[in-house]
PDB file of N, CA and C in Angstrom:
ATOM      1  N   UNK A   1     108.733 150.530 -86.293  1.00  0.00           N
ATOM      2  CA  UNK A   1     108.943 151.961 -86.434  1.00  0.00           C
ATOM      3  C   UNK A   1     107.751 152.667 -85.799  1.00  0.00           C
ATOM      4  N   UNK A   2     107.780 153.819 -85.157  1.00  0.00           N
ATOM      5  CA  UNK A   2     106.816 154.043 -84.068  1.00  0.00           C
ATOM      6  C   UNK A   2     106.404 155.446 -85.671  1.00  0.00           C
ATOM      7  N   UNK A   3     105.430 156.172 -85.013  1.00  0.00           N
ATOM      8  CA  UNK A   3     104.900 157.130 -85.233  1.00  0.00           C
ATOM      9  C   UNK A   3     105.323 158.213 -85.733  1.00  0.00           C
ATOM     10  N   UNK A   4     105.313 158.593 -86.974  1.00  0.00           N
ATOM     11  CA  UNK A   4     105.954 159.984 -88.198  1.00  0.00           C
ATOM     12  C   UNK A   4     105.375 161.370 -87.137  1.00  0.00           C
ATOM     13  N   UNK A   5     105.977 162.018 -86.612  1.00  0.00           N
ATOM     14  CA  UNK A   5     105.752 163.444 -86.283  1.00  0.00           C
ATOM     15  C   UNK A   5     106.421 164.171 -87.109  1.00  0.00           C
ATOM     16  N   UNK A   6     105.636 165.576 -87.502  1.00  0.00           N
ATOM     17  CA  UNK A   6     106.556 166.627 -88.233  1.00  0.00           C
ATOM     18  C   UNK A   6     106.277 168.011 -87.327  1.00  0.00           C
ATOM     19  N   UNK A   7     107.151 168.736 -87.323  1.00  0.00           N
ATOM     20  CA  UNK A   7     107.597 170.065 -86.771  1.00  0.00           C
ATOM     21  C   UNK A   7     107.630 170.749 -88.099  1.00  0.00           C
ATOM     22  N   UNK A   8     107.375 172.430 -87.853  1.00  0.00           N
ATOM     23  CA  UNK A   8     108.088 173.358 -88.183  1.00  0.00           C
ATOM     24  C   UNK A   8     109.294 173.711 -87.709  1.00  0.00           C
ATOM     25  N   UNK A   9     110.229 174.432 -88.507  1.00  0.00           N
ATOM     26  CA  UNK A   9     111.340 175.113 -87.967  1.00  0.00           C
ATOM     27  C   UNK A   9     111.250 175.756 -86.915  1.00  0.00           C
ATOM     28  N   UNK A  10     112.012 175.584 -85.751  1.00  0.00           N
ATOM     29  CA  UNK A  10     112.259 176.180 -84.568  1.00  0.00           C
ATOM     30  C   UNK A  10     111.239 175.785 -83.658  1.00  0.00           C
ATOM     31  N   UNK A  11     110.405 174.980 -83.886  1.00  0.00           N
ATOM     32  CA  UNK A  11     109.433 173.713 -83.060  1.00  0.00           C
ATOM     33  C   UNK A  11     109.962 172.761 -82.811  1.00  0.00           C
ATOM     34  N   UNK A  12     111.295 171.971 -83.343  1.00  0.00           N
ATOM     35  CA  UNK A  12     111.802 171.227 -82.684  1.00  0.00           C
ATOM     36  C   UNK A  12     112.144 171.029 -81.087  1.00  0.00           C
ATOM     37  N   UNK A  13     111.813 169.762 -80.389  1.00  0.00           N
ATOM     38  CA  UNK A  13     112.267 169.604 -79.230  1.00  0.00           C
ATOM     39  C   UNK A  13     113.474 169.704 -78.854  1.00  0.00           C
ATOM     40  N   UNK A  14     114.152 169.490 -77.823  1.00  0.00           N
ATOM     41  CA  UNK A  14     115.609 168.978 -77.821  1.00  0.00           C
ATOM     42  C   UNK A  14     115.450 167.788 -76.912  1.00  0.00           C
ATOM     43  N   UNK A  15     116.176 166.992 -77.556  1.00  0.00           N
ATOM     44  CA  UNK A  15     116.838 165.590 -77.304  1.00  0.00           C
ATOM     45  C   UNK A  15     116.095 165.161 -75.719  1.00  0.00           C
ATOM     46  N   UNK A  16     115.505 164.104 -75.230  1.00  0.00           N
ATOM     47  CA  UNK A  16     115.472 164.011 -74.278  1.00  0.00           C
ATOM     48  C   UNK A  16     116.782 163.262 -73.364  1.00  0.00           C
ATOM     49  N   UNK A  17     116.842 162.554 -72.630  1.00  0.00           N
ATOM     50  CA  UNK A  17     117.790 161.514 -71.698  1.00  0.00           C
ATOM     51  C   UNK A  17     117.302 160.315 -72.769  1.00  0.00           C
ATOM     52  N   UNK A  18     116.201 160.225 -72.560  1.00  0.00           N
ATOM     53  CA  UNK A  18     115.331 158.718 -73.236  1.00  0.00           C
ATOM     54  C   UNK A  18     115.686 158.155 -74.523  1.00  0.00           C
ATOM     55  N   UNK A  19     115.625 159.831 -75.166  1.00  0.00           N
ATOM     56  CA  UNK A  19     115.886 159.844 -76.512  1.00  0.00           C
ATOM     57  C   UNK A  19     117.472 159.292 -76.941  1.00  0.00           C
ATOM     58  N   UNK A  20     118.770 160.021 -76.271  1.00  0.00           N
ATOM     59  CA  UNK A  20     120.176 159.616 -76.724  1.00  0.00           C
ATOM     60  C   UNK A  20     120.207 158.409 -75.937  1.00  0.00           C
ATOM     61  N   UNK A  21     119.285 157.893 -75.014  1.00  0.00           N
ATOM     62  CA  UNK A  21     119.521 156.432 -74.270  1.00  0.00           C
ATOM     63  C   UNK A  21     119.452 155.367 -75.676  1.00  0.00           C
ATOM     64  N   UNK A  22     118.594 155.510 -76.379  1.00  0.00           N
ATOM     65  CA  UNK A  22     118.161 155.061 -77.593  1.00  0.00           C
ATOM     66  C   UNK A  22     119.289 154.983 -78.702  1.00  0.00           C
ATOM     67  N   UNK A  23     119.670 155.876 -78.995  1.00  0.00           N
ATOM     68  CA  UNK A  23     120.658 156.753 -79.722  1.00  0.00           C
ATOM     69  C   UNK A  23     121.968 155.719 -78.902  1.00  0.00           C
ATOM     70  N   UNK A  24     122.048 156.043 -78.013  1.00  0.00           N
ATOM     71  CA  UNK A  24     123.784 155.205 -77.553  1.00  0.00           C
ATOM     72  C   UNK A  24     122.847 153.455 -77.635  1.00  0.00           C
ATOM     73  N   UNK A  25     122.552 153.051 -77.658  1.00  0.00           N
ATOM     74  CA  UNK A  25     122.014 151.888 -77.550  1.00  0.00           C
ATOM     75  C   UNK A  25     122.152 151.116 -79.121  1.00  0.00           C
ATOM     76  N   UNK A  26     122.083 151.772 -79.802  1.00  0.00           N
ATOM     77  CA  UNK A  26     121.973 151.387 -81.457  1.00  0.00           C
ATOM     78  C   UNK A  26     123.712 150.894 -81.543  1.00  0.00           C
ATOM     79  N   UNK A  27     124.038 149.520 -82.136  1.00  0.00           N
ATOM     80  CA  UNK A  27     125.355 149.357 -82.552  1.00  0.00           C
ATOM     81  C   UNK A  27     125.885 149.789 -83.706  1.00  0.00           C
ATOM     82  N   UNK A  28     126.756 150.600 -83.740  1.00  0.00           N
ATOM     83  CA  UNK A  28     127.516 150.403 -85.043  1.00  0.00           C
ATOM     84  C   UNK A  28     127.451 149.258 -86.793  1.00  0.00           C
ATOM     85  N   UNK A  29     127.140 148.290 -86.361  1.00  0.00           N
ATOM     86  CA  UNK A  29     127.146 147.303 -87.028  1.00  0.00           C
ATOM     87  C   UNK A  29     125.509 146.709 -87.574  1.00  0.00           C
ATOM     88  N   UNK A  30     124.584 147.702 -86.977  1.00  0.00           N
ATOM     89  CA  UNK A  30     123.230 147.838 -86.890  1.00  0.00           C
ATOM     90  C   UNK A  30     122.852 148.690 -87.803  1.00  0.00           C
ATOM     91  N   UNK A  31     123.618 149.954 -88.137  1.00  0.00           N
ATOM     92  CA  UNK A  31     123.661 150.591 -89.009  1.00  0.00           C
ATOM     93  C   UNK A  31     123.320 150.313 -90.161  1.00  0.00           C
ATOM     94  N   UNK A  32     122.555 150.570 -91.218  1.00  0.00           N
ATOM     95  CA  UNK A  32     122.080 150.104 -92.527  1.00  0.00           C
ATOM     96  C   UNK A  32     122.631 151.666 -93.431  1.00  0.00           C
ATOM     97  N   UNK A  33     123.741 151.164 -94.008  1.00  0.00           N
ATOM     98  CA  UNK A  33     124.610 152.367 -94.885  1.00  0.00           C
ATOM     99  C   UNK A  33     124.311 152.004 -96.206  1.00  0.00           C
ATOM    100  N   UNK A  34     123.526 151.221 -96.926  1.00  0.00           N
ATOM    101  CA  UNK A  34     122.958 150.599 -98.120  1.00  0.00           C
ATOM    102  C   UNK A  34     123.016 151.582 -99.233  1.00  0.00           C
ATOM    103  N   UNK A  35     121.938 152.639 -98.581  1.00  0.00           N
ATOM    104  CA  UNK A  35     121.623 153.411 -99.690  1.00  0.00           C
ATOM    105  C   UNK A  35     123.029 154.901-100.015  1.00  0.00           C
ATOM    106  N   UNK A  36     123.504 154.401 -98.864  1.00  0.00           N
ATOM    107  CA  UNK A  36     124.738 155.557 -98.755  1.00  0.00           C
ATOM    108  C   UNK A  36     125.960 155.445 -99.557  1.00  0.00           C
ATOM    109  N   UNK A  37     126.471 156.060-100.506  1.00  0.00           N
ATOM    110  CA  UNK A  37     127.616 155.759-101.429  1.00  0.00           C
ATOM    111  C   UNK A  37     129.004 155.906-100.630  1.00  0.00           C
ATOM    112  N   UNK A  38     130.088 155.061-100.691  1.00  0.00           N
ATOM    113  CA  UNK A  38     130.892 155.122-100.321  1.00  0.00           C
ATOM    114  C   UNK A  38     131.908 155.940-100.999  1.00  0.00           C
ATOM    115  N   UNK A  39     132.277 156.869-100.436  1.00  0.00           N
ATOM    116  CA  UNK A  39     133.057 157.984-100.434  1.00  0.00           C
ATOM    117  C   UNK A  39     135.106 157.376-100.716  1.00  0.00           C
ATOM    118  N   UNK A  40     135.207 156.977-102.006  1.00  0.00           N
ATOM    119  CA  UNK A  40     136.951 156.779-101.823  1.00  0.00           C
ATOM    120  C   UNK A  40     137.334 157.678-102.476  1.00  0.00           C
ATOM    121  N   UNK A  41     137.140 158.929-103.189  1.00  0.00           N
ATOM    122  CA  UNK A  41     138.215 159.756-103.925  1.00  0.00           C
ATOM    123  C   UNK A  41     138.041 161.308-102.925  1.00  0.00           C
ATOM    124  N   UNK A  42     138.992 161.514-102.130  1.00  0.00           N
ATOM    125  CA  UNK A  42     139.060 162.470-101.258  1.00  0.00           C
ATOM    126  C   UNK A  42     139.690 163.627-101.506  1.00  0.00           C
ATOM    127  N   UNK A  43     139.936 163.659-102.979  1.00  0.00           N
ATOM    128  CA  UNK A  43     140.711 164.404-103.885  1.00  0.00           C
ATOM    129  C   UNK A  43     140.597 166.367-103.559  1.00  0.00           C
ATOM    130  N   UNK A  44     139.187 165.926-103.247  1.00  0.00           N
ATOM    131  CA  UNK A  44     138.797 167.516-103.698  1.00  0.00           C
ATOM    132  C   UNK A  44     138.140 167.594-102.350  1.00  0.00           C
ATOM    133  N   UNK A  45     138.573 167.315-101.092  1.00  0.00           N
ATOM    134  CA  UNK A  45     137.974 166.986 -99.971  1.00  0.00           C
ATOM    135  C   UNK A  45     139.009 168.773 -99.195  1.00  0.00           C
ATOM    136  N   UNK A  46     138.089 169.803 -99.468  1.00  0.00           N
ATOM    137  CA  UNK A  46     138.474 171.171 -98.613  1.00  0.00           C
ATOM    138  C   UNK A  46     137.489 171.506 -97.662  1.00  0.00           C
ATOM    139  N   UNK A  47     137.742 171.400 -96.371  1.00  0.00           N
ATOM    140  CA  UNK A  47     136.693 171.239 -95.489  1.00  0.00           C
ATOM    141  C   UNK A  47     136.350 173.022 -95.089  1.00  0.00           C
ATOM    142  N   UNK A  48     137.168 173.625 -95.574  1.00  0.00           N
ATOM    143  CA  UNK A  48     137.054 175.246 -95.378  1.00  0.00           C
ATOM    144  C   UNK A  48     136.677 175.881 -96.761  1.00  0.00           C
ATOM    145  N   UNK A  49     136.530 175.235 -97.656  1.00  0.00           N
ATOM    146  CA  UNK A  49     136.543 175.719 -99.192  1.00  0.00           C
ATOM    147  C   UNK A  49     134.970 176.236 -99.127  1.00  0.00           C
ATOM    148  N   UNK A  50     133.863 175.239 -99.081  1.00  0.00           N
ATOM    149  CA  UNK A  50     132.041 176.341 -98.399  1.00  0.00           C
ATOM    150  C   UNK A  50     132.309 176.179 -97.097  1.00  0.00           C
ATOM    151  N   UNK A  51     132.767 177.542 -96.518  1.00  0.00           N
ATOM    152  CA  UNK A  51     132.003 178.080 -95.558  1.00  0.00           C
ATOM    153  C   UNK A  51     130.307 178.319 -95.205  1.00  0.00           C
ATOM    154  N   UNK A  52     129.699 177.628 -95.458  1.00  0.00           N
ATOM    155  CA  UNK A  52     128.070 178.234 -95.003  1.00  0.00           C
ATOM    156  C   UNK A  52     128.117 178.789 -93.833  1.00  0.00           C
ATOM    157  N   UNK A  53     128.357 178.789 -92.490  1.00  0.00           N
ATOM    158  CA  UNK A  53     127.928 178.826 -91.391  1.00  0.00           C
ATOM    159  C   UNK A  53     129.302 179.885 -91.104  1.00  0.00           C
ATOM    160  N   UNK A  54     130.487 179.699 -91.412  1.00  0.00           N
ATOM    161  CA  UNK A  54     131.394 179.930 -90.677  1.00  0.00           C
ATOM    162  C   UNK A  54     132.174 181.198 -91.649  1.00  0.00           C
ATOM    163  N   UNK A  55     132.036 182.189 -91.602  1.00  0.00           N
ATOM    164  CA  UNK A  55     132.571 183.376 -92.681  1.00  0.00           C
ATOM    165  C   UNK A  55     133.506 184.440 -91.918  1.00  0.00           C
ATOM    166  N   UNK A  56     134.757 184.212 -91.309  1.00  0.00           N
ATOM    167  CA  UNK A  56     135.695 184.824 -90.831  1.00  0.00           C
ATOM    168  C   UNK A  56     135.958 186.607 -91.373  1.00  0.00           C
ATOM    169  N   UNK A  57     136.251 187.513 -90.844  1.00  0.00           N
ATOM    170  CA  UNK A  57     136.352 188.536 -91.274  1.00  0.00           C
ATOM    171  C   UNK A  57     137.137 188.812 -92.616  1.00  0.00           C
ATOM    172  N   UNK A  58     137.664 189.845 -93.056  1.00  0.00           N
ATOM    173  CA  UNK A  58     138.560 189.613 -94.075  1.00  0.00           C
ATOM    174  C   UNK A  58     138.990 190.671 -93.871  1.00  0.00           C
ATOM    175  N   UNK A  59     140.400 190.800 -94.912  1.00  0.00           N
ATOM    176  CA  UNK A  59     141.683 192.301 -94.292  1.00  0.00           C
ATOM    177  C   UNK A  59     142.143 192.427 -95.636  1.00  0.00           C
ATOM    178  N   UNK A  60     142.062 193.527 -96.392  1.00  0.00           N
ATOM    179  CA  UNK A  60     143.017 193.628 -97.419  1.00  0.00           C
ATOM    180  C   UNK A  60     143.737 194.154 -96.885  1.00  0.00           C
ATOM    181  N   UNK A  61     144.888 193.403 -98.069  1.00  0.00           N
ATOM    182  CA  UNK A  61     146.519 193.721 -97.877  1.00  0.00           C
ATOM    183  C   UNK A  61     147.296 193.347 -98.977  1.00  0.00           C
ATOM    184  N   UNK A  62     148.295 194.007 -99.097  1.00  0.00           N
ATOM    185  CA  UNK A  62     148.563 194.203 -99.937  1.00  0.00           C
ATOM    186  C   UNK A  62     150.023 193.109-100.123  1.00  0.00           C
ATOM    187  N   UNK A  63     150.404 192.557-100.890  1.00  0.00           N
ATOM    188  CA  UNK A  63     151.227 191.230-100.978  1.00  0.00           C
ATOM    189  C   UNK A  63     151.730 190.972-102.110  1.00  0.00           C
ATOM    190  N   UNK A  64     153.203 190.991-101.983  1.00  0.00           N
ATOM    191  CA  UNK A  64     153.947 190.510-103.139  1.00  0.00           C
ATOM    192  C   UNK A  64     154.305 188.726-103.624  1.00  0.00           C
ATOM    193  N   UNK A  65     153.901 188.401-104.460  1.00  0.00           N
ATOM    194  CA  UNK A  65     153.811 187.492-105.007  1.00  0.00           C
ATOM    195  C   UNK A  65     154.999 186.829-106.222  1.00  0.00           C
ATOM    196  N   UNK A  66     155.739 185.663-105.962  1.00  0.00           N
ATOM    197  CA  UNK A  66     156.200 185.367-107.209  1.00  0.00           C
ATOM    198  C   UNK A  66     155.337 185.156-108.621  1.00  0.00           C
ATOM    199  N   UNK A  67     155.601 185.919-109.261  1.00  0.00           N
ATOM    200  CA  UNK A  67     155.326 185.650-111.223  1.00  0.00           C
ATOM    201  C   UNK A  67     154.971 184.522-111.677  1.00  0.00           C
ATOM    202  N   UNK A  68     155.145 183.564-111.240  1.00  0.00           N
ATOM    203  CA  UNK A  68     154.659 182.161-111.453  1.00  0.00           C
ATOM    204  C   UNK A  68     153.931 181.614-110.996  1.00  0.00           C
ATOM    205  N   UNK A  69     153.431 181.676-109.612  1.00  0.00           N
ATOM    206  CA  UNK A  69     152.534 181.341-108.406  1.00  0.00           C
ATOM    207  C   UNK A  69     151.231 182.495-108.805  1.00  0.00           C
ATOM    208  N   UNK A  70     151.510 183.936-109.269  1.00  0.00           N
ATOM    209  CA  UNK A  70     150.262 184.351-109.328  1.00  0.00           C
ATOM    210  C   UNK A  70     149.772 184.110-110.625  1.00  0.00           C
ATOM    211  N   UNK A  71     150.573 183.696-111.606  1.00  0.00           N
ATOM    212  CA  UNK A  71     150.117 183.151-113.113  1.00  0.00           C
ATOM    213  C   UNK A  71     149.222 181.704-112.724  1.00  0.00           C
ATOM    214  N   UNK A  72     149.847 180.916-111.929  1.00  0.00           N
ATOM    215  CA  UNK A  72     149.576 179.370-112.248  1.00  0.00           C
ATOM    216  C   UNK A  72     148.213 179.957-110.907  1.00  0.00           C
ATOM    217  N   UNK A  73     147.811 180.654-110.421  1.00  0.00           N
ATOM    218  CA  UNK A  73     146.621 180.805-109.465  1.00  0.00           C
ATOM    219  C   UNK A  73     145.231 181.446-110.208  1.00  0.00           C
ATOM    220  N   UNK A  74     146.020 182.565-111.526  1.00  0.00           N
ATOM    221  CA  UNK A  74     144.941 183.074-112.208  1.00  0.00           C
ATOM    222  C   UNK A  74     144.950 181.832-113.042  1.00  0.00           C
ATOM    223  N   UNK A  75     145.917 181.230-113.197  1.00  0.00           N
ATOM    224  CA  UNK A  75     145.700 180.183-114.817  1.00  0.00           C
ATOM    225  C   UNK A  75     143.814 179.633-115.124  1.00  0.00           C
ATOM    226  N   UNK A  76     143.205 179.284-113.222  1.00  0.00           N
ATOM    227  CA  UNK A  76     141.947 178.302-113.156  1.00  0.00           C
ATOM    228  C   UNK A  76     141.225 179.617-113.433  1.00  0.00           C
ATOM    229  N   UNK A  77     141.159 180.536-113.593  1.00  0.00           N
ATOM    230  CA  UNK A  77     139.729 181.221-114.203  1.00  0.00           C
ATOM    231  C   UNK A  77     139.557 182.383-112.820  1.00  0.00           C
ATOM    232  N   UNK A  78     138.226 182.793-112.580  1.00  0.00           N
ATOM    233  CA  UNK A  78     138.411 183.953-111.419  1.00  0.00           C
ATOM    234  C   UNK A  78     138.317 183.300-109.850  1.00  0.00           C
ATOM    235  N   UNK A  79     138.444 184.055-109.280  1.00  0.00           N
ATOM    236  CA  UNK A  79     138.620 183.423-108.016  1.00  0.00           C
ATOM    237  C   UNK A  79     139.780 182.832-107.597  1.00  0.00           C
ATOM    238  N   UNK A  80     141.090 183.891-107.865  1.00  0.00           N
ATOM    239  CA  UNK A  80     142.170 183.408-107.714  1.00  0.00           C
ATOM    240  C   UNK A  80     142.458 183.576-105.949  1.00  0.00           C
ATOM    241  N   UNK A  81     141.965 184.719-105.548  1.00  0.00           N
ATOM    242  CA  UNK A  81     142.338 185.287-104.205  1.00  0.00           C
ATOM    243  C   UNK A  81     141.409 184.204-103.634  1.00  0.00           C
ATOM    244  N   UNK A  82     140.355 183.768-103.562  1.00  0.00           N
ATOM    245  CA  UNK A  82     139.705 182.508-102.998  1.00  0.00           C
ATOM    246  C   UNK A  82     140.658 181.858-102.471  1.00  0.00           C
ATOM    247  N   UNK A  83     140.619 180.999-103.773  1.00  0.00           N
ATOM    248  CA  UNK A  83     141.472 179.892-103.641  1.00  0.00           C
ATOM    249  C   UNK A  83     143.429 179.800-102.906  1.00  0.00           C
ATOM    250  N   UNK A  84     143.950 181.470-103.234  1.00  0.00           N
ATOM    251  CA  UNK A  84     145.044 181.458-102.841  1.00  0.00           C
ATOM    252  C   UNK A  84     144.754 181.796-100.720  1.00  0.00           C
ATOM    253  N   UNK A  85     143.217 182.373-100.302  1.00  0.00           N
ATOM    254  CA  UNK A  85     143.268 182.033 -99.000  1.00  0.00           C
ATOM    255  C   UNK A  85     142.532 180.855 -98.634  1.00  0.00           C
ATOM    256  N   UNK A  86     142.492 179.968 -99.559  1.00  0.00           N
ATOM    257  CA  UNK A  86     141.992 178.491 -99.144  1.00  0.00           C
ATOM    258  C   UNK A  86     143.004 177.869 -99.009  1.00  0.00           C
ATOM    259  N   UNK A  87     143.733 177.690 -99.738  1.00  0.00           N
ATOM    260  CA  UNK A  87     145.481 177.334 -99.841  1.00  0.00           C
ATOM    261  C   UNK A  87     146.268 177.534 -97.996  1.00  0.00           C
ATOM    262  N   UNK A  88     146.419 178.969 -98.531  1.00  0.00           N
ATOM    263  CA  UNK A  88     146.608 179.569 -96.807  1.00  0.00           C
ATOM    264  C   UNK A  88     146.340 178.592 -95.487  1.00  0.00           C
ATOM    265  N   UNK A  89     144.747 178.498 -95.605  1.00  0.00           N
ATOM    266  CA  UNK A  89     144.027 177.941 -94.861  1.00  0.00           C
ATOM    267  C   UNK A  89     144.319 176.471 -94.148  1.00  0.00           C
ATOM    268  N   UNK A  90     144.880 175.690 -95.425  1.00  0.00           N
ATOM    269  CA  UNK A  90     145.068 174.510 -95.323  1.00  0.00           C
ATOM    270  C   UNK A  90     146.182 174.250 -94.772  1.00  0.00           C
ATOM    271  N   UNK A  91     146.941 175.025 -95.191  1.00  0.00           N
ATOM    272  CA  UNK A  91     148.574 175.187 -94.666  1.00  0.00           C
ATOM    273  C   UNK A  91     148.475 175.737 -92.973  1.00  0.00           C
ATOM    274  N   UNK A  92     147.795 176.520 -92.590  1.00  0.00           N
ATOM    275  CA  UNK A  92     146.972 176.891 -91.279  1.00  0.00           C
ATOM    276  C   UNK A  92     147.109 175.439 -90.409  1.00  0.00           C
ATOM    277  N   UNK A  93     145.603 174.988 -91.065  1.00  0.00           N
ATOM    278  CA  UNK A  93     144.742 173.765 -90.424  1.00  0.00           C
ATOM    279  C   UNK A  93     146.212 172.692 -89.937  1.00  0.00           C
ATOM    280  N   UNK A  94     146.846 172.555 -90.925  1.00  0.00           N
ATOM    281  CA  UNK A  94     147.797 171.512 -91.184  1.00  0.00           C
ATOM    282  C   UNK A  94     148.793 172.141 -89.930  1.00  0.00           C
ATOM    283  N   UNK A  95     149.024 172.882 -89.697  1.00  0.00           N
ATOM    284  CA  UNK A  95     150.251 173.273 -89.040  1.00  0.00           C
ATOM    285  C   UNK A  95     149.782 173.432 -87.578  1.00  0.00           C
ATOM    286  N   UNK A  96     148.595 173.914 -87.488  1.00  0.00           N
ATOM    287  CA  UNK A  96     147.677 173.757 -86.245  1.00  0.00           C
ATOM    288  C   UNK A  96     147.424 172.507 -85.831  1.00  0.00           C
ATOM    289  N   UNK A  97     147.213 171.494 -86.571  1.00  0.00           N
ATOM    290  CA  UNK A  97     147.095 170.284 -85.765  1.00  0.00           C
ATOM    291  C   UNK A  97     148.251 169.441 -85.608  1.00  0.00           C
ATOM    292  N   UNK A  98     149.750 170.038 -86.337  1.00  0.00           N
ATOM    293  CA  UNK A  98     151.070 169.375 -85.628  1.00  0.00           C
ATOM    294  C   UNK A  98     151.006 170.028 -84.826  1.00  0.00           C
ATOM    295  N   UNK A  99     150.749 171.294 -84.646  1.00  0.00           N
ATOM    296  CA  UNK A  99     151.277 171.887 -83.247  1.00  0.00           C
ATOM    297  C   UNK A  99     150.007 171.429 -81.633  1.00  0.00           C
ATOM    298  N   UNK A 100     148.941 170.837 -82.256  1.00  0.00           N
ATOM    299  CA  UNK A 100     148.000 170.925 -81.396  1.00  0.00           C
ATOM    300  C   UNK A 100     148.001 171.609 -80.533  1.00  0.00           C
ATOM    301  N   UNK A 101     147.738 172.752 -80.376  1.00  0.00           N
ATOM    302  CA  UNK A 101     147.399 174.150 -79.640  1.00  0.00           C
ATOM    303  C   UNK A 101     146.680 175.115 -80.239  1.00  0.00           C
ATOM    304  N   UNK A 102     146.039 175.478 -79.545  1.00  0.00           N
ATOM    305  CA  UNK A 102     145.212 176.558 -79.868  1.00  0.00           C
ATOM    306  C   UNK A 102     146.127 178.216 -80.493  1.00  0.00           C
ATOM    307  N   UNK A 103     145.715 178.703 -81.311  1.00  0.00           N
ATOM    308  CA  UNK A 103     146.318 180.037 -81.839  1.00  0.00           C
ATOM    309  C   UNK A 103     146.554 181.037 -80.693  1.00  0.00           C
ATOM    310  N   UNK A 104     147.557 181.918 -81.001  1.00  0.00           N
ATOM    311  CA  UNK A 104     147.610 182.882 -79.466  1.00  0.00           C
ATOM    312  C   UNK A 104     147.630 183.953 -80.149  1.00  0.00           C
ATOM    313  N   UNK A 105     146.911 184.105 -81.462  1.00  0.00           N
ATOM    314  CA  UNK A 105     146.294 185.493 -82.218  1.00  0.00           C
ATOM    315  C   UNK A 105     144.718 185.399 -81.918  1.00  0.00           C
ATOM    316  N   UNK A 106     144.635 187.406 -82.033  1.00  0.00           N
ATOM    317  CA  UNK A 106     143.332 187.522 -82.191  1.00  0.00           C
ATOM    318  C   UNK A 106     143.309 188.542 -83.439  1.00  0.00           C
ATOM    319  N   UNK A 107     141.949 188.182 -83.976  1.00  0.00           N
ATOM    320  CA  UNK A 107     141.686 189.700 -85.388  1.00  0.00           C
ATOM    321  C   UNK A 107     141.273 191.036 -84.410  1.00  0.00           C
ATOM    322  N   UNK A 108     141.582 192.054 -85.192  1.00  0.00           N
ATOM    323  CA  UNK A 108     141.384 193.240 -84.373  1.00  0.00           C
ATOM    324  C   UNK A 108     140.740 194.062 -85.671  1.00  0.00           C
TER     325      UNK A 108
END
């Protein structure tokens, strides 16, 4: 193991040639995943549910709802509208990648 350097934020280098030569050079099977827990219950796996980075505009509007769907959405506590455009979302993602194409909407 060569030599510990530390940076501040936004002192980082970027990558040399040398550096990802290194990087593609490492096998798969070289990998030491030891300390890493293996991930099998994918249950609660919403890849849009934290946004950190990525926070899309938002539009109220106004929307009629069946009586049962907005009961069984408040049933989990607050954050019903969350979760009912996370829902959305998924149904989105899902339908976007049968169709594999890009959207031919824009927000205005």
């Amino acid at each position: 193991m060569g030599k510990v350097v530390k940076y501040k934020m936004g002192e980082v280098p970027e990558p040399s040639e040398k550096d990802w030569a290194r990087v593609r050079a490492i096998k798969d099977e070289d990998i030491d995943f030891s300390d890493i827990p293996e991930i099998t219950d994918f249950s609660d796996f919403r890849p849009y549910s934290k946004r950190e980075f990525y926070r899309p505009v938002k539009k109220t509007i106004t929307c009629k709802l069946d009586a049962d769907i907005l009961a069984w959405l408040k049933a989990s506590g607050k954050g019903y509208q969350t979760r009912l455009n996370s829902i959305l979302r998924d149904c989105m993602q899902v339908q976007l990648a049968k169709d594999s194409k890009k959207p031919e909407w824009s927000v205005k």
